[in-house]
Protein backbone atom coordinates (compact mmCIF):
# COMPACT_ATOMS: atom_id res chain seq x y z
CA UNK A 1 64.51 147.10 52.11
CA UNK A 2 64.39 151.03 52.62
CA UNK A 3 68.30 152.12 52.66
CA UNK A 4 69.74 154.86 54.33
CA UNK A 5 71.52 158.16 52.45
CA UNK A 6 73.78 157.77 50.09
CA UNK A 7 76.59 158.87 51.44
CA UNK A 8 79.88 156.32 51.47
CA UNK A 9 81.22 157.37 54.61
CA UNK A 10 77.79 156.91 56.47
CA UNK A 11 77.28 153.62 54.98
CA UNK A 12 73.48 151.94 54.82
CA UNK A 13 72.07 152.98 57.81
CA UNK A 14 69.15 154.41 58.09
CA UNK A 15 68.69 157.43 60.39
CA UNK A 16 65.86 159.04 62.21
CA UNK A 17 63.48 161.19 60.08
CA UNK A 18 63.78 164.80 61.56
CA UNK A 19 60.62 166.77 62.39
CA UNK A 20 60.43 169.98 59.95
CA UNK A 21 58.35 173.42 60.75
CA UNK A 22 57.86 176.66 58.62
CA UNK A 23 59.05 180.08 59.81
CA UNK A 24 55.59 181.07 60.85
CA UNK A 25 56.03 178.70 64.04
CA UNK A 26 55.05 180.53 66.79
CA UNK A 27 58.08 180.33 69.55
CA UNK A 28 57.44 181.56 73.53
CA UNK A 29 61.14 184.09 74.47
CA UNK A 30 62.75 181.55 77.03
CA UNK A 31 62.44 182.01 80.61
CA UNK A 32 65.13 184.45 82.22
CA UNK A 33 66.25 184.70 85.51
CA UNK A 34 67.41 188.40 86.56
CA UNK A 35 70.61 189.13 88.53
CA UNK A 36 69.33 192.33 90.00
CA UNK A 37 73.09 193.17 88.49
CA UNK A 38 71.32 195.59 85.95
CA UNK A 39 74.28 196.00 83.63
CA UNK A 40 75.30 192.09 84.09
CA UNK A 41 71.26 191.69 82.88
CA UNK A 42 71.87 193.89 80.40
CA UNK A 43 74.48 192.35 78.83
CA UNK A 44 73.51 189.11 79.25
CA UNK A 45 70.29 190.12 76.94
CA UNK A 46 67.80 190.31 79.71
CA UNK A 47 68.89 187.41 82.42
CA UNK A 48 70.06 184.09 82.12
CA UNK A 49 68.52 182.02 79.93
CA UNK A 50 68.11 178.43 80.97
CA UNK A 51 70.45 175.49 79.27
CA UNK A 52 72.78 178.37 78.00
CA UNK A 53 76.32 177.84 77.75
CA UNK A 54 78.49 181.21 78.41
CA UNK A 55 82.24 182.20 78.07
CA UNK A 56 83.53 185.05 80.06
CA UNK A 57 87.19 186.23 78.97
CA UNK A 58 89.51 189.07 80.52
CA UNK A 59 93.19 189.90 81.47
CA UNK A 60 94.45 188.52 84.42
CA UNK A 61 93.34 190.40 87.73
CA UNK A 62 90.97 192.22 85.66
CA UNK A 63 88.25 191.45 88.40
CA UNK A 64 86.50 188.35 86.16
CA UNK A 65 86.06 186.16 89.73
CA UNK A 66 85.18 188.92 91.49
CA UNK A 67 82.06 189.56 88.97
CA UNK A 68 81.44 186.19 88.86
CA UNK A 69 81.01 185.57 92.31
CA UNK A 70 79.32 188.38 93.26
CA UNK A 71 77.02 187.32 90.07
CA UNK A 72 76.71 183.67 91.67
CA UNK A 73 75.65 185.24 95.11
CA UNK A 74 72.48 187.25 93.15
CA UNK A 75 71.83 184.48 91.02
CA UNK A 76 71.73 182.34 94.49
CA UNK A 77 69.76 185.03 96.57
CA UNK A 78 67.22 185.28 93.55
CA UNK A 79 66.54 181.56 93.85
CA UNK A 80 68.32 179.61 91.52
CA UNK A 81 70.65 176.29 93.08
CA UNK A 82 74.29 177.84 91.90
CA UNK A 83 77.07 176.22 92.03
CA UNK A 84 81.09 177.72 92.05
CA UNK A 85 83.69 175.58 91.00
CA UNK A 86 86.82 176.91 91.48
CA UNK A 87 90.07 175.37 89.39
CA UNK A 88 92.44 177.79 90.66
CA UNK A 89 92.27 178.82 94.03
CA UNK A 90 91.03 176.35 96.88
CA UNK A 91 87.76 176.98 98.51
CA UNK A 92 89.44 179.14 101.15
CA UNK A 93 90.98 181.69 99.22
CA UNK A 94 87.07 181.88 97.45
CA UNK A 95 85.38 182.05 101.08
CA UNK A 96 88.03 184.83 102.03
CA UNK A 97 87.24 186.68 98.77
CA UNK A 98 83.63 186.49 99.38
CA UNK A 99 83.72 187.81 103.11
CA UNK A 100 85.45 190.88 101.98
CA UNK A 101 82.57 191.55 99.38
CA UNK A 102 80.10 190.70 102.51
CA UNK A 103 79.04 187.63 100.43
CA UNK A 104 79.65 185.36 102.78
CA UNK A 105 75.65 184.59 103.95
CA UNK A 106 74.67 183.64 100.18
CA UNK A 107 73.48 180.15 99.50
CA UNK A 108 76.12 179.39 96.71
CA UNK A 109 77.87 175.68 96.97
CA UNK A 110 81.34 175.86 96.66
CA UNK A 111 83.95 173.04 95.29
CA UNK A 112 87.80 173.10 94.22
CA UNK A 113 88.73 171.01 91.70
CA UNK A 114 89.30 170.05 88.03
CA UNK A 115 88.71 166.57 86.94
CA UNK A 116 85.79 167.53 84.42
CA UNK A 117 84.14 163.91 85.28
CA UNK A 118 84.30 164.41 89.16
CA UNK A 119 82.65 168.27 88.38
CA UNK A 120 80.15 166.25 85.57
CA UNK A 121 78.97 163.38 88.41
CA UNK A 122 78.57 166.28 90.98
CA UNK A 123 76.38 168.06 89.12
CA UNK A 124 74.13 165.01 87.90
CA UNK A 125 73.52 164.69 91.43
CA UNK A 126 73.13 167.77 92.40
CA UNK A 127 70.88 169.74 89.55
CA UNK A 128 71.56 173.17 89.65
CA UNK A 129 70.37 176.05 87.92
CA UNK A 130 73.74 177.36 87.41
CA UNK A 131 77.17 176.44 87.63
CA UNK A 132 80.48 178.58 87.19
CA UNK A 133 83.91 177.19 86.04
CA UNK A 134 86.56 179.34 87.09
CA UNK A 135 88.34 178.40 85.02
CA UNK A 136 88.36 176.01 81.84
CA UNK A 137 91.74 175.86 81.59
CA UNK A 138 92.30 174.36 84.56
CA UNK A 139 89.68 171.69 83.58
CA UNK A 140 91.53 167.88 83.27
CA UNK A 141 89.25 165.22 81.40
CA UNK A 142 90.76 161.75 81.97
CA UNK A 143 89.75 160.88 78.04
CA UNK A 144 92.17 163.32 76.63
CA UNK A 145 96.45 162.16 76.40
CA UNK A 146 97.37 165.76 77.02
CA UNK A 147 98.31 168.68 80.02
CA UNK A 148 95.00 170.27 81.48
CA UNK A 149 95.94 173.97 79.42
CA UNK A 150 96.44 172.26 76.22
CA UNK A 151 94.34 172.84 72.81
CA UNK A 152 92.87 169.32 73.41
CA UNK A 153 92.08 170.02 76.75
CA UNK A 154 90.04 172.97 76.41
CA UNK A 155 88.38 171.82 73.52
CA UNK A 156 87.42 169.10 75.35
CA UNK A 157 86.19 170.41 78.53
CA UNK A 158 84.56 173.32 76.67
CA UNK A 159 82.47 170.24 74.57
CA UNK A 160 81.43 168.08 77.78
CA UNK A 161 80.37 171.32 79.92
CA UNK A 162 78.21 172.82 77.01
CA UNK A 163 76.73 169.29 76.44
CA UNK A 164 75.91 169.01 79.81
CA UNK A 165 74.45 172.66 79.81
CA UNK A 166 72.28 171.22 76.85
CA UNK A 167 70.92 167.77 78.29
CA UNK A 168 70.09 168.58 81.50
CA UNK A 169 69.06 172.53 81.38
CA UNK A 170 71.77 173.98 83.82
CA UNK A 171 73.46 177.44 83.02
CA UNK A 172 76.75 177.10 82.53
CA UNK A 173 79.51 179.81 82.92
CA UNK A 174 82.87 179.37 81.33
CA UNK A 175 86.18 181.62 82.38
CA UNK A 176 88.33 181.60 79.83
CA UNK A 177 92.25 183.50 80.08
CA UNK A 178 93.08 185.67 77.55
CA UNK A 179 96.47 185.49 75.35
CA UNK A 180 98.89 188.87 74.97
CA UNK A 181 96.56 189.41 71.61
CA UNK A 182 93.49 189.99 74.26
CA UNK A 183 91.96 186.95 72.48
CA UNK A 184 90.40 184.21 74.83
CA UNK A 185 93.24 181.19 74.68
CA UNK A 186 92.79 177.83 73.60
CA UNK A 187 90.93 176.36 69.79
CA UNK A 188 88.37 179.36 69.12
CA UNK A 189 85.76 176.55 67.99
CA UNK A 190 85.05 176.74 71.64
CA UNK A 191 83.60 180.53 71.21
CA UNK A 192 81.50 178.83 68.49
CA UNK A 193 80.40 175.94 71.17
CA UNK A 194 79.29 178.46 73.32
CA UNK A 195 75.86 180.69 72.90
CA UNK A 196 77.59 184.07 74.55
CA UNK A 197 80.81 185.51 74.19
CA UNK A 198 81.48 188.18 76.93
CA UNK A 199 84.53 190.15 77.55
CA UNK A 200 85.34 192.01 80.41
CA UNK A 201 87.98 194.42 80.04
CA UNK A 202 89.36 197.93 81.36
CA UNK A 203 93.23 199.41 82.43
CA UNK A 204 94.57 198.47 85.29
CA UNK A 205 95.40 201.86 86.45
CA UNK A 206 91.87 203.22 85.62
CA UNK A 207 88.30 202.06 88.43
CA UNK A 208 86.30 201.70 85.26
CA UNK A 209 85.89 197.55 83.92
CA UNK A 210 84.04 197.19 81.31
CA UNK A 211 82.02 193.72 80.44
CA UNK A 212 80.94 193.72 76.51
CA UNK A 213 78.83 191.09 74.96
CA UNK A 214 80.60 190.23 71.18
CA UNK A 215 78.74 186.96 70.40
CA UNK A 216 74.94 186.34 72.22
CA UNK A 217 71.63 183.69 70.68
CA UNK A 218 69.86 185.26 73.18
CA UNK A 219 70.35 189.09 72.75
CA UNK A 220 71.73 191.77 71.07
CA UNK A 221 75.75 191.55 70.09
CA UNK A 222 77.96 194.61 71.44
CA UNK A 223 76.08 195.33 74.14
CA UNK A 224 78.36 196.95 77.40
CA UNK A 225 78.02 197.14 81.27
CA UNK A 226 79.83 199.53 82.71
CA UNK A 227 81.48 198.88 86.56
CA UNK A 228 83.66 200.69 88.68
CA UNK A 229 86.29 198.67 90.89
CA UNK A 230 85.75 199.82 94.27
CA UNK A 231 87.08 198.27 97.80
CA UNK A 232 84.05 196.47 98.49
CA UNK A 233 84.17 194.98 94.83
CA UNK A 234 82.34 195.76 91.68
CA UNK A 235 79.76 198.29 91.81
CA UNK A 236 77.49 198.84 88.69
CA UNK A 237 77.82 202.37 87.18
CA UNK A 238 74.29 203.49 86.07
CA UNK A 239 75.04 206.37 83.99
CA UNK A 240 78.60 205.90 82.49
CA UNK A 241 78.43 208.90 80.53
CA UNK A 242 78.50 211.35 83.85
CA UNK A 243 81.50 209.81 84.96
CA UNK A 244 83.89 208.91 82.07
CA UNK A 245 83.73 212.95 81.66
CA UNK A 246 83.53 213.65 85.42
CA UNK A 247 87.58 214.10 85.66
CA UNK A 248 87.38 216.58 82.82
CA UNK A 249 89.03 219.78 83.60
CA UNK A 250 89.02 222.98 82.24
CA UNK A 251 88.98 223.85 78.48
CA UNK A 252 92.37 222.61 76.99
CA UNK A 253 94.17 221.61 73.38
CA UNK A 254 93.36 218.21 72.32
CA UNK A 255 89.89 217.96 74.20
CA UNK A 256 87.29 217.05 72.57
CA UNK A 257 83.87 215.03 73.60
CA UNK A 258 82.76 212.18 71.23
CA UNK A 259 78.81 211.04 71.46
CA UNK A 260 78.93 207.36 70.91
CA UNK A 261 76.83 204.24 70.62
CA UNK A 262 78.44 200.91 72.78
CA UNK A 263 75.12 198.46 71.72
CA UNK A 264 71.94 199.69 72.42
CA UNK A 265 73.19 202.75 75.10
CA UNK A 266 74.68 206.18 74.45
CA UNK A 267 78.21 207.01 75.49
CA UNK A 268 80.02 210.20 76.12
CA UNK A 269 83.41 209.70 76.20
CA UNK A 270 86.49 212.39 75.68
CA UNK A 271 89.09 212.22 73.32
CA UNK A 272 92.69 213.59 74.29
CA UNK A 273 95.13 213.86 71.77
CA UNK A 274 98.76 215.33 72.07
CA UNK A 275 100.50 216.82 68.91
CA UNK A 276 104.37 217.26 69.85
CA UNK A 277 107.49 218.26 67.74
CA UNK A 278 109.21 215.12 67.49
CA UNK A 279 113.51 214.73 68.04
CA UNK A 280 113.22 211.36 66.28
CA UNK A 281 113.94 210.98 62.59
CA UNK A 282 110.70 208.59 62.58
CA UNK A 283 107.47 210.57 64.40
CA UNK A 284 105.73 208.67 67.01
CA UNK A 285 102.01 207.38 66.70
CA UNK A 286 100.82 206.24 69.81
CA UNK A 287 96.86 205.20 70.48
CA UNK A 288 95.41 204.37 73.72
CA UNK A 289 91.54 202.74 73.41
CA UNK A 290 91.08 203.59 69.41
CA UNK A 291 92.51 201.63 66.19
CA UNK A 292 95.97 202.59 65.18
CA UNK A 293 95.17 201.91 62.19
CA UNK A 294 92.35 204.18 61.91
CA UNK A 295 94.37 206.91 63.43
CA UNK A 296 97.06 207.14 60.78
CA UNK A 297 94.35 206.74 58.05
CA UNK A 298 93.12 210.18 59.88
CA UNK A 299 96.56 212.09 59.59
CA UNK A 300 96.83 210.91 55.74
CA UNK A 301 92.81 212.40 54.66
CA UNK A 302 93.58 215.82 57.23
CA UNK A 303 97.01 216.45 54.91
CA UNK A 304 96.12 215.17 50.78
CA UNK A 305 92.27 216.96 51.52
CA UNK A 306 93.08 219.41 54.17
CA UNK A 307 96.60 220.06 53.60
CA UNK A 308 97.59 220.17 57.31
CA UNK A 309 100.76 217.84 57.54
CA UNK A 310 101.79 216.13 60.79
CA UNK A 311 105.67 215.39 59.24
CA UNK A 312 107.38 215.85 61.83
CA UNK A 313 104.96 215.79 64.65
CA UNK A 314 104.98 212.62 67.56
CA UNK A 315 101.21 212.16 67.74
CA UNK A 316 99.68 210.54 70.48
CA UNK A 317 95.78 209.55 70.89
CA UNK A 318 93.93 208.75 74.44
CA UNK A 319 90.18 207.57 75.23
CA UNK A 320 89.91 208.93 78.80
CA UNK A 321 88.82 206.52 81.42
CA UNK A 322 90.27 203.70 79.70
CA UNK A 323 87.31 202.59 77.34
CA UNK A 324 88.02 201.16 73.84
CA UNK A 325 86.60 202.63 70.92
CA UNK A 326 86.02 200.70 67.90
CA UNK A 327 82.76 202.64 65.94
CA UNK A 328 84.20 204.41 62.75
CA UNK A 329 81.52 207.26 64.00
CA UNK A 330 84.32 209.22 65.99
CA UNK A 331 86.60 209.83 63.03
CA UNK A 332 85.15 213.45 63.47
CA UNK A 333 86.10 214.02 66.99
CA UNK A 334 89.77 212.29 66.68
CA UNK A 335 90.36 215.06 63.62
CA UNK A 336 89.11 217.70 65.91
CA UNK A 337 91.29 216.50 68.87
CA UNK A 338 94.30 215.93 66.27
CA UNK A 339 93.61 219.61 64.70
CA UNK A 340 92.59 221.60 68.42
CA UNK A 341 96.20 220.15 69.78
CA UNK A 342 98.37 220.79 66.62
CA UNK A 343 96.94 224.50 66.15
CA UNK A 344 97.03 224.85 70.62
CA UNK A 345 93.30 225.86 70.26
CA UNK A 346 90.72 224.77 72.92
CA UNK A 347 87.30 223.92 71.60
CA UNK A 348 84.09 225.51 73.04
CA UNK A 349 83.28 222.72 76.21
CA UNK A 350 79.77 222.44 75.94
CA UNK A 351 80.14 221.22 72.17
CA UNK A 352 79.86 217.00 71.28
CA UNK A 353 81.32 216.13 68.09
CA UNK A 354 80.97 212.73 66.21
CA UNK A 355 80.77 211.78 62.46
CA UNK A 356 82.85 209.28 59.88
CA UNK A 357 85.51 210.47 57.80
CA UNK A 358 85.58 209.02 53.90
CA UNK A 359 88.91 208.85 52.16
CA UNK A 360 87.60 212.02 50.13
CA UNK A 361 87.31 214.29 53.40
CA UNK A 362 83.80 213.97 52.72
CA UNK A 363 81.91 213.49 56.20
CA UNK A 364 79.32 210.28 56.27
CA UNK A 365 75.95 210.33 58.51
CA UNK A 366 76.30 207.83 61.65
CA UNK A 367 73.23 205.78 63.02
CA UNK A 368 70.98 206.92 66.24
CA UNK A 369 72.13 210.29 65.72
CA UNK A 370 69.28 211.17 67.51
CA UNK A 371 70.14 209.40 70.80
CA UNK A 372 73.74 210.55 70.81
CA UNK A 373 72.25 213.81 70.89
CA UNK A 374 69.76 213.13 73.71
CA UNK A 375 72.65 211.79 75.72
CA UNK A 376 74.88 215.01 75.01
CA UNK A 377 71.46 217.47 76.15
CA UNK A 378 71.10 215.17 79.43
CA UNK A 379 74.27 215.80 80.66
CA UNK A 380 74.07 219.57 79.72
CA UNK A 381 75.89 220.23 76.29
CA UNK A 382 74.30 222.82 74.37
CA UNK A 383 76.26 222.04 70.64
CA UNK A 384 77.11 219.46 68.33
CA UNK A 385 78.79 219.11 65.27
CA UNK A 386 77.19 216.78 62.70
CA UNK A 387 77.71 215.46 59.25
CA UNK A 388 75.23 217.00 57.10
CA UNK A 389 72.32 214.78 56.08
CA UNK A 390 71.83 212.59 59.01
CA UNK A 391 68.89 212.29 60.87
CA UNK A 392 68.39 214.08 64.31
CA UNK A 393 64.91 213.80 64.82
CA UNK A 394 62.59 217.52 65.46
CA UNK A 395 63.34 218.07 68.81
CA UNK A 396 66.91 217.51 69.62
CA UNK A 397 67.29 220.57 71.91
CA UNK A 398 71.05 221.48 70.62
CA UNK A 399 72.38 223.77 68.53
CA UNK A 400 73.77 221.57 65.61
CA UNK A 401 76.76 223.17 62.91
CA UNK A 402 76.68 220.60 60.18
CA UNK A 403 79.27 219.80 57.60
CA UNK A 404 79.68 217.87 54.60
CA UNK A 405 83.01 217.53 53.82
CA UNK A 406 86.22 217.87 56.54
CA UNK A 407 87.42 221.03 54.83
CA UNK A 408 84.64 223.26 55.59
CA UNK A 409 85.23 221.78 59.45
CA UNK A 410 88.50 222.70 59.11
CA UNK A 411 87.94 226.14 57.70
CA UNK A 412 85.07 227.16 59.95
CA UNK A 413 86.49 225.90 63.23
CA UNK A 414 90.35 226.73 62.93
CA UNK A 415 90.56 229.25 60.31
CA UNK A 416 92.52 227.26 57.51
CA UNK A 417 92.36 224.34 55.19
């Protein structure tokens, strides 16, 4: 009698041998279906990929329906069956939405509702390529003793909708609300359920939303598309650089432009930061778009290496446009902003700075050097200042000042330290 493993709480049943292959197996990229939303494409790794379960997370208002279903009417007019099902607002209020994007001749299907096994049946019969859920946690399955919202809920939903992504080779797309913490609500198993993780995010006050890719099988992680909010919806912003600088004014304190890397693409972004005698016993640190965190480490290396104290000073640090920041790579250009505001000293314009700042002042080489400087010479900047040591590549067409610690910076750029 040939038993089963040996495990107790299996018991003596014997399973299914699994088929095995090496790591030379030869696999064919899956299929993708394009958008013709080039930074939606981009993010998503190339297209949609068949069978592929995706969560899309953002603020309230943020614009998330308004991508989607401009999405589903590309996805529709490209050929594939799509689906909208809509937990939130009844088909009306969708229809209305969509004639004021002039969306209203694509061939999407459109349903209201939320019982998950009235959405699962539909969808058996109807086989699309892709179907949106707007959102999960509006989703009700009858199986689960608990209010459509709850941790059970979502879980559950989350679980039956991937499944049936899986089994029958539809494209699913999860919306998923975000708590105060920015952090998509409900069990976060469910980001491990899913294959992509995107984010869409931007200020309310500012036209720029940005969606950002921080979990994807089928592409490359912390990848962005950039899109501006306009009146006849989301418009796709080709070259984000141009305009995240294209309100910058005139020479001033506290300006400085950072190169950065958001995935695979180049980004020019300024940095504005306001150094202010403070009436408060306890100074002010304020960050807008950067890491607090990162900021004060910043303001302790510029006064034990530098000795430039901000005692006394209200500090306050802005990414213009509204992006986020999180690459350690700007250190350089937050010191300069920091230092150009507390000494009132404008920096030369056509100058990009970028580099990472060690606890011993000493500056550290940042990756693709050599496209944040292709970026900076393509939209007309003439100078950057580097950490020594890093790579640029032979041709980089600007005039580079490189330094290896933050007190020759210091020294050579404002005269003290």
């Amino acid at each position: 009698m040939s038993r089963g493993p040996g495990s107790k709480s299996l018991g003596g049943k014997r399973g299914t041998s699994l088929p095995l292959t090496d790591l030379a197996t030869e696999e064919a990229p899956p299929p993708r279906t394009r958008s013709g939303l080039e930074e939606l494409d981009r993010v998503l790794g190339g297209g949609l990929v068949p069978a592929s379960a995706i969560l899309v997370g953002g603020d309230p208002g943020i614009g998330k329906s308004t991508l989607l279903l401009q999405a589903a009417a590309r996805f529709a007019q490209a050929g594939l069956k799509t689906v909208y099902i809509s937990g939130e607002e009844a088909s009306a209020q969708v229809r209305m939405r969509a004639e004021r994007l002039g969306l209203q001749k694509a061939p999407v299907q459109l349903a209201a509702a939320t019982a998950l096994r009235d959405i699962l049946t539909t969808m058996e019969e109807q086989k699309p390529g892709l179907v949106i859920i707007d959102s999960v946690q509006t989703m009700w399955a009858d199986t689960v003793d608990s209010a459509p919202g709850s941790v059970a809920q979502v879980r559950a939903a989350a679980h039956e909708l991937t499944s049936f992504a899986k089994r029958t080779g539809t494209s699913v797309i999860l919306v998923g609300h975000v708590t105060k913490e920015g952090q998509i609500a409900g069990p976060r198993v469910i980001e491990h359920m899913v294959d992509t993780v995107l984010y869409f995010e931007g200020e309310r006050g500012h036209q720029f939303r940005i969606l950002r890719s921080v979990k994807n099988r089928f592409g490359p992680a912390d990848e962005i598309g950039v899109f501006e909010m306009t009146g006849a919806g989301l418009a796709e912003v080709a070259n984000p650089s141009a305009l995240f600088l294209s309100g910058r004014g005139d020479p001033s304190p506290g300006s400085v432009v950072f190169a950065g890397i958001e995935g695979t693409r180049p980004l020019l972004v300024e940095m504005q930061a306001l150094v202010a005698p403070t009436p408060h016993s306890q100074p002010r640190r304020a960050v807008v778009g950067w890491d607090g965190a990162r900021l004060a480490m910043i303001l302790a290396v510029l006064e034990a290496r530098c000795g430039i104290p901000f005692a006394g000073l209200d500090v306050y640090l802005n990414v213009a446009g509204g992006l986020r920041v999180s690459e350690p790579a700007a250190d350089l250009a937050v010191a300069a902003a920091l230092l150009s505001a507390r000494e009132d000293v404008a920096l030369p314009p056509e100058t990009v700075i970028f580099g990472e700042i060690s606890l011993s002042g000493a500056l550290r080489p940042v990756g693709q050097m050599e496209n944040r400087l292709k970026e900076a010479q393509k939209l007309g900047f003439t100078c950057a200042v580097v950490p020594a040591g890093g790579k640029t590549g032979a041709k980089s067409g600007l005039a580079l000042t490189r330094f290896s610690d933050l007190t020759g910076f210091v020294g050579d750029t404002f005269g003290a330290g």
